[in-house]
Every structure is written in structure tokens, then in C-alpha cells.
C-alpha atoms as a PDB file:
ATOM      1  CA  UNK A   1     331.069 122.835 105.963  1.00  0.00           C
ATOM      2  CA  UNK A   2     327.260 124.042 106.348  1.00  0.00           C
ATOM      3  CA  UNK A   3     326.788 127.138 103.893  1.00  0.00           C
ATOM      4  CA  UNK A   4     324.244 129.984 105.303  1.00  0.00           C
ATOM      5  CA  UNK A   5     322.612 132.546 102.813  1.00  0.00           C
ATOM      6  CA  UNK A   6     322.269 135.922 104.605  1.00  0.00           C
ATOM      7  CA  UNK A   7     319.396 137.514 103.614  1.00  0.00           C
ATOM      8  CA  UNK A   8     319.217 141.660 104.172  1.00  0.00           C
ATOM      9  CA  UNK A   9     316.249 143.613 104.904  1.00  0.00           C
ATOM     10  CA  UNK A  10     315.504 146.892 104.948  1.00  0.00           C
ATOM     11  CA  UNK A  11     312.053 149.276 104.816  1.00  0.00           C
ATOM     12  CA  UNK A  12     313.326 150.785 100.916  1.00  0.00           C
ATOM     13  CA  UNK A  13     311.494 154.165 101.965  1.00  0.00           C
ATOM     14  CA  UNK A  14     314.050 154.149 105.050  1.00  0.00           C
ATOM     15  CA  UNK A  15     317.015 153.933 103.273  1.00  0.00           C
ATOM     16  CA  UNK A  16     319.565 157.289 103.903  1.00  0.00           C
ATOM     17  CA  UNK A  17     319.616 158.929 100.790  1.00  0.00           C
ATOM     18  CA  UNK A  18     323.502 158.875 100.069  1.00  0.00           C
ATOM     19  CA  UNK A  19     323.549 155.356 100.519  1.00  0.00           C
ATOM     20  CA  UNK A  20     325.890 153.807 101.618  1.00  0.00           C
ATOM     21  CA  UNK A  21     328.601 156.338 101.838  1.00  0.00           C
ATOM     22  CA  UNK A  22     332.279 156.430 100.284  1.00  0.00           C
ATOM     23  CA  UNK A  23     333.554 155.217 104.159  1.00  0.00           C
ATOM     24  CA  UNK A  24     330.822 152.838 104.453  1.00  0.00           C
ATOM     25  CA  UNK A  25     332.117 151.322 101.111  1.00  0.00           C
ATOM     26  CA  UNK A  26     335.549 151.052 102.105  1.00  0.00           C
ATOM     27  CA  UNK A  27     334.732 149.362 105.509  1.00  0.00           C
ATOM     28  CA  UNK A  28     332.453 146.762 103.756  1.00  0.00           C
ATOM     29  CA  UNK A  29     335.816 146.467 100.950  1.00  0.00           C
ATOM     30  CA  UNK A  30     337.989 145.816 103.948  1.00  0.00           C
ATOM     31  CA  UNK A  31     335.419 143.193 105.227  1.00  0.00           C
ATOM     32  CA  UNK A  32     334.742 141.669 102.065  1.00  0.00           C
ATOM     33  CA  UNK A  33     338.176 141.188 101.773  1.00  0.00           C
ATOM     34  CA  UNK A  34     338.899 139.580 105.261  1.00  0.00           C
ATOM     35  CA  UNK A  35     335.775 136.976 104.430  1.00  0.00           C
ATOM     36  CA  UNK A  36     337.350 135.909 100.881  1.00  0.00           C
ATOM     37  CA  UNK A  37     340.617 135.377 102.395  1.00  0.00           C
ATOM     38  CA  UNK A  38     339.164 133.571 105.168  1.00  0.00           C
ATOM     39  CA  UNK A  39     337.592 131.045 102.755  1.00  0.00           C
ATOM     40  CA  UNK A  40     333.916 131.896 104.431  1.00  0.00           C
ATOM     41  CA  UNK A  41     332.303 134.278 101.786  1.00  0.00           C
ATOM     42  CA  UNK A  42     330.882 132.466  98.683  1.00  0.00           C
ATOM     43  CA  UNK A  43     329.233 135.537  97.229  1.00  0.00           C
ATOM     44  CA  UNK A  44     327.333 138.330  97.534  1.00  0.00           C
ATOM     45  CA  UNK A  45     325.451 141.267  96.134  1.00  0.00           C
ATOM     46  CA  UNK A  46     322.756 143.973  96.395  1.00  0.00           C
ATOM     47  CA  UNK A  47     319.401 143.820  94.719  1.00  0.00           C
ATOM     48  CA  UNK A  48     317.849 146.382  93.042  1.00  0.00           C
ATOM     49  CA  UNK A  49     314.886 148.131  94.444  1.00  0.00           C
ATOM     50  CA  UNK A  50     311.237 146.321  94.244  1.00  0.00           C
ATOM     51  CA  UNK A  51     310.513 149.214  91.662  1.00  0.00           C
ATOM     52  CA  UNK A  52     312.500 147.481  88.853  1.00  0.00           C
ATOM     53  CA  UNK A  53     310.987 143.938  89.960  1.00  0.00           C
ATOM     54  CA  UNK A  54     308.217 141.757  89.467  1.00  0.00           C
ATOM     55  CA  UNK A  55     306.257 139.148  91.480  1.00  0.00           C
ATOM     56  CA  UNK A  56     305.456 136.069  89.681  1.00  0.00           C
ATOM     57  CA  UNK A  57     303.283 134.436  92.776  1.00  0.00           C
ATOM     58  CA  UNK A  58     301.372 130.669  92.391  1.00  0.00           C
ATOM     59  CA  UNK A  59     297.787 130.413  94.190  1.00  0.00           C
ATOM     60  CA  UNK A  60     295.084 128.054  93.653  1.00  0.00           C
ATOM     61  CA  UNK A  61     296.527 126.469  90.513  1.00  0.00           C
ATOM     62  CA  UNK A  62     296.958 130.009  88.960  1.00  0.00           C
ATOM     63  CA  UNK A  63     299.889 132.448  88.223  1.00  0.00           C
ATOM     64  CA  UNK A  64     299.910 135.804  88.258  1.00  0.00           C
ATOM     65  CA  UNK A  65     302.580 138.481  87.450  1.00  0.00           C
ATOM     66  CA  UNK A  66     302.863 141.858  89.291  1.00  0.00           C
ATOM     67  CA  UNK A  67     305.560 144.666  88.914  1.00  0.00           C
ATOM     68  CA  UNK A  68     306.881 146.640  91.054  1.00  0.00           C
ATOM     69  CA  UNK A  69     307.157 148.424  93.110  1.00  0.00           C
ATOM     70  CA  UNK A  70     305.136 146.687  95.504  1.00  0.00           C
ATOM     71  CA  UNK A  71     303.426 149.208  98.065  1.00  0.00           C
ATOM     72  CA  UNK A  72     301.766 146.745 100.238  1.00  0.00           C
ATOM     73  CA  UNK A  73     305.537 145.382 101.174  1.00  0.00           C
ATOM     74  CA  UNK A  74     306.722 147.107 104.201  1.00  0.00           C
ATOM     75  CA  UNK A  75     310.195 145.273 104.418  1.00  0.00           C
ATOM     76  CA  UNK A  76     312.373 143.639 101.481  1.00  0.00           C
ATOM     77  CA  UNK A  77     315.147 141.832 100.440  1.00  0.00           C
ATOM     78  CA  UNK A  78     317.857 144.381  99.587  1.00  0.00           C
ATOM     79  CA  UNK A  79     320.884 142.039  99.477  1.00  0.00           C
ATOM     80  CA  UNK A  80     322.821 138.903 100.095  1.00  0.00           C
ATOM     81  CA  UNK A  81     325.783 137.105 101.220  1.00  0.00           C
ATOM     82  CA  UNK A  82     326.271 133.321 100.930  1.00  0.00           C
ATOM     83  CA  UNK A  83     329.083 132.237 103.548  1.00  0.00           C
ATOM     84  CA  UNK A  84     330.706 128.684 104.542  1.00  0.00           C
ATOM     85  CA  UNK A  85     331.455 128.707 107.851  1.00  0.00           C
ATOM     86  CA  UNK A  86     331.773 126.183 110.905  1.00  0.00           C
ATOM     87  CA  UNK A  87     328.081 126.571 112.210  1.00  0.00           C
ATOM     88  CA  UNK A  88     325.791 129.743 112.725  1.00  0.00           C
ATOM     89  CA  UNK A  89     327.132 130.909 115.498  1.00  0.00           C
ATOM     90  CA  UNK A  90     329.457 131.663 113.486  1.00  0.00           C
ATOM     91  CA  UNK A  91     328.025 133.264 110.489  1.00  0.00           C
ATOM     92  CA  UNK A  92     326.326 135.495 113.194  1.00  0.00           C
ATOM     93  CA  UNK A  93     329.230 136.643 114.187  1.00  0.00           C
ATOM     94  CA  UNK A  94     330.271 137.755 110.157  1.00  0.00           C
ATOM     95  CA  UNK A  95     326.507 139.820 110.065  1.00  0.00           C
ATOM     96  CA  UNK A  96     326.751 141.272 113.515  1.00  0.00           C
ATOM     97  CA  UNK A  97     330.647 142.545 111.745  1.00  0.00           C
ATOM     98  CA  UNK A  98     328.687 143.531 108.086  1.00  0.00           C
ATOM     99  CA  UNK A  99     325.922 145.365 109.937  1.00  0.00           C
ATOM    100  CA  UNK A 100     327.542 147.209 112.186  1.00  0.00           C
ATOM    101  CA  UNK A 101     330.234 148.473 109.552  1.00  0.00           C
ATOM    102  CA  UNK A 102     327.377 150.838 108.931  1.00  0.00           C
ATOM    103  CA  UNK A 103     326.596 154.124 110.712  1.00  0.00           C
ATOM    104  CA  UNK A 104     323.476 154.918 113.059  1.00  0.00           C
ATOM    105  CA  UNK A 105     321.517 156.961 110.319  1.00  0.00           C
ATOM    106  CA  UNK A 106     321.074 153.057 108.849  1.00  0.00           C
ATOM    107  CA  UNK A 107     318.077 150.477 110.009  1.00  0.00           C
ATOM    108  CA  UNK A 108     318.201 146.942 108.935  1.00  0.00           C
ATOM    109  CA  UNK A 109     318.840 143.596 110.241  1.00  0.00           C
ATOM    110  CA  UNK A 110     320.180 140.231 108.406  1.00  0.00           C
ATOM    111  CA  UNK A 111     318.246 137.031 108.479  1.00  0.00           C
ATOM    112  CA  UNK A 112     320.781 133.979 108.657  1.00  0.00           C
ATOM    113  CA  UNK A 113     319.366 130.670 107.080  1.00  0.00           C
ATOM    114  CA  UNK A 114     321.114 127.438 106.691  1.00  0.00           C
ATOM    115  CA  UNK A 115     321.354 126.534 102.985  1.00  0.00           C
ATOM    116  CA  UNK A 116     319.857 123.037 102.955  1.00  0.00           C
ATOM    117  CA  UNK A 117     320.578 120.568 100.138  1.00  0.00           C
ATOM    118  CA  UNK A 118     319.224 117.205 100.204  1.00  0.00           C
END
């Protein structure tokens, strides 16, 4: 069964500031749920903002280290869900359910990639 990694992104400075809510919570619980028990979600989590990060980035033959947070970055990472499901259009169909779990105060979309191994 081809696994997909969904990857969250979100502006950090266009977050609501009671994020996400007690309701929102319980929806995503209820959803989280329904995934485990239908043998699709392999994990998940949310990342902590770019503040508390660093960069480690390889150019030229050269490393260099940055921490965050990292102004220049418009759009990150700000979770993930790894799912096993038939084919995308299926694991489309579990992000359009996780995103729209959420209220309309909330902007962000999911980018679903095929976890390759090889």
C-alpha cells in the first residue's frame, strides 16, 4: 500500500492567535481517531515554530548553520501526517477532511507527496 507524507503549510505570522481552539481539537481527536482505526494514519504531529529551529543548508561544498526564526520564509512546514492508503486520490480525500475540520479564521493548505522508497 503506497504511504503519502502530508506536509502542512501555513504563513506562522497568519496563524489565529488561540490556535487551534478546544472544538477544533476535538474534531481533529474524532478524525484522528477514525484514520487509526481505519489502518490509514501512520503518524503525525505539529512542529514547532521556525523560531526554535535551525537551518543547516549545503552549497558549494560548504555548510552553514542558521537559527531561527527565519524572516525571509514566507510559508513553512507547521505539521505532518504520514498515511497508507490505496492511492492519492485517496489521501486527498483524508486532507480535504483534516483541513476543513478547521474554521474560516484559518489559512493553510496540505501538500500530499508519495513516500518513495527504492
Amino acid at each position: 500500500m503506497p504511504r503519502y507524507m502530508l506536509l502542512i503549510r501555513l504563513d506562522e505570522n497568519d496563524v489565529p492567535a488561540d490556535r487551534p481552539d478546544d472544538a477544533v481539537m476535538a474534531r481533529m481527536g474524532e478524525l484522528i481517531e477514525e484514520m487509526t482505526k481505519a489502518g490509514v494514519l501512520l503518524g503525525t504531529d505539529g512542529l514547532a515554530p521556525t523560531g526554535q529551529g535551525t537551518r543547516v543548508h549545503w552549497k558549494g561544498g560548504e555548510l552553514s548553520v542558521t537559527d531561527g526564526p527565519f524572516t525571509e520564509t514566507k510559508e513553512v512546514v507547521g505539521g505532518y501526517l504520514i498515511l497508507a492508503t490505496a492511492d492519492q486520490a485517496e489521501a486527498v480525500r483524508w486532507t480535504e477532511r483534516f483541513l476543513t475540520l478547521h474554521g474560516p479564521e484559518w489559512t493553510f493548505s496540505c501538500e500530499v507527496r508519495e513516500i518513495v522508497t527504492e
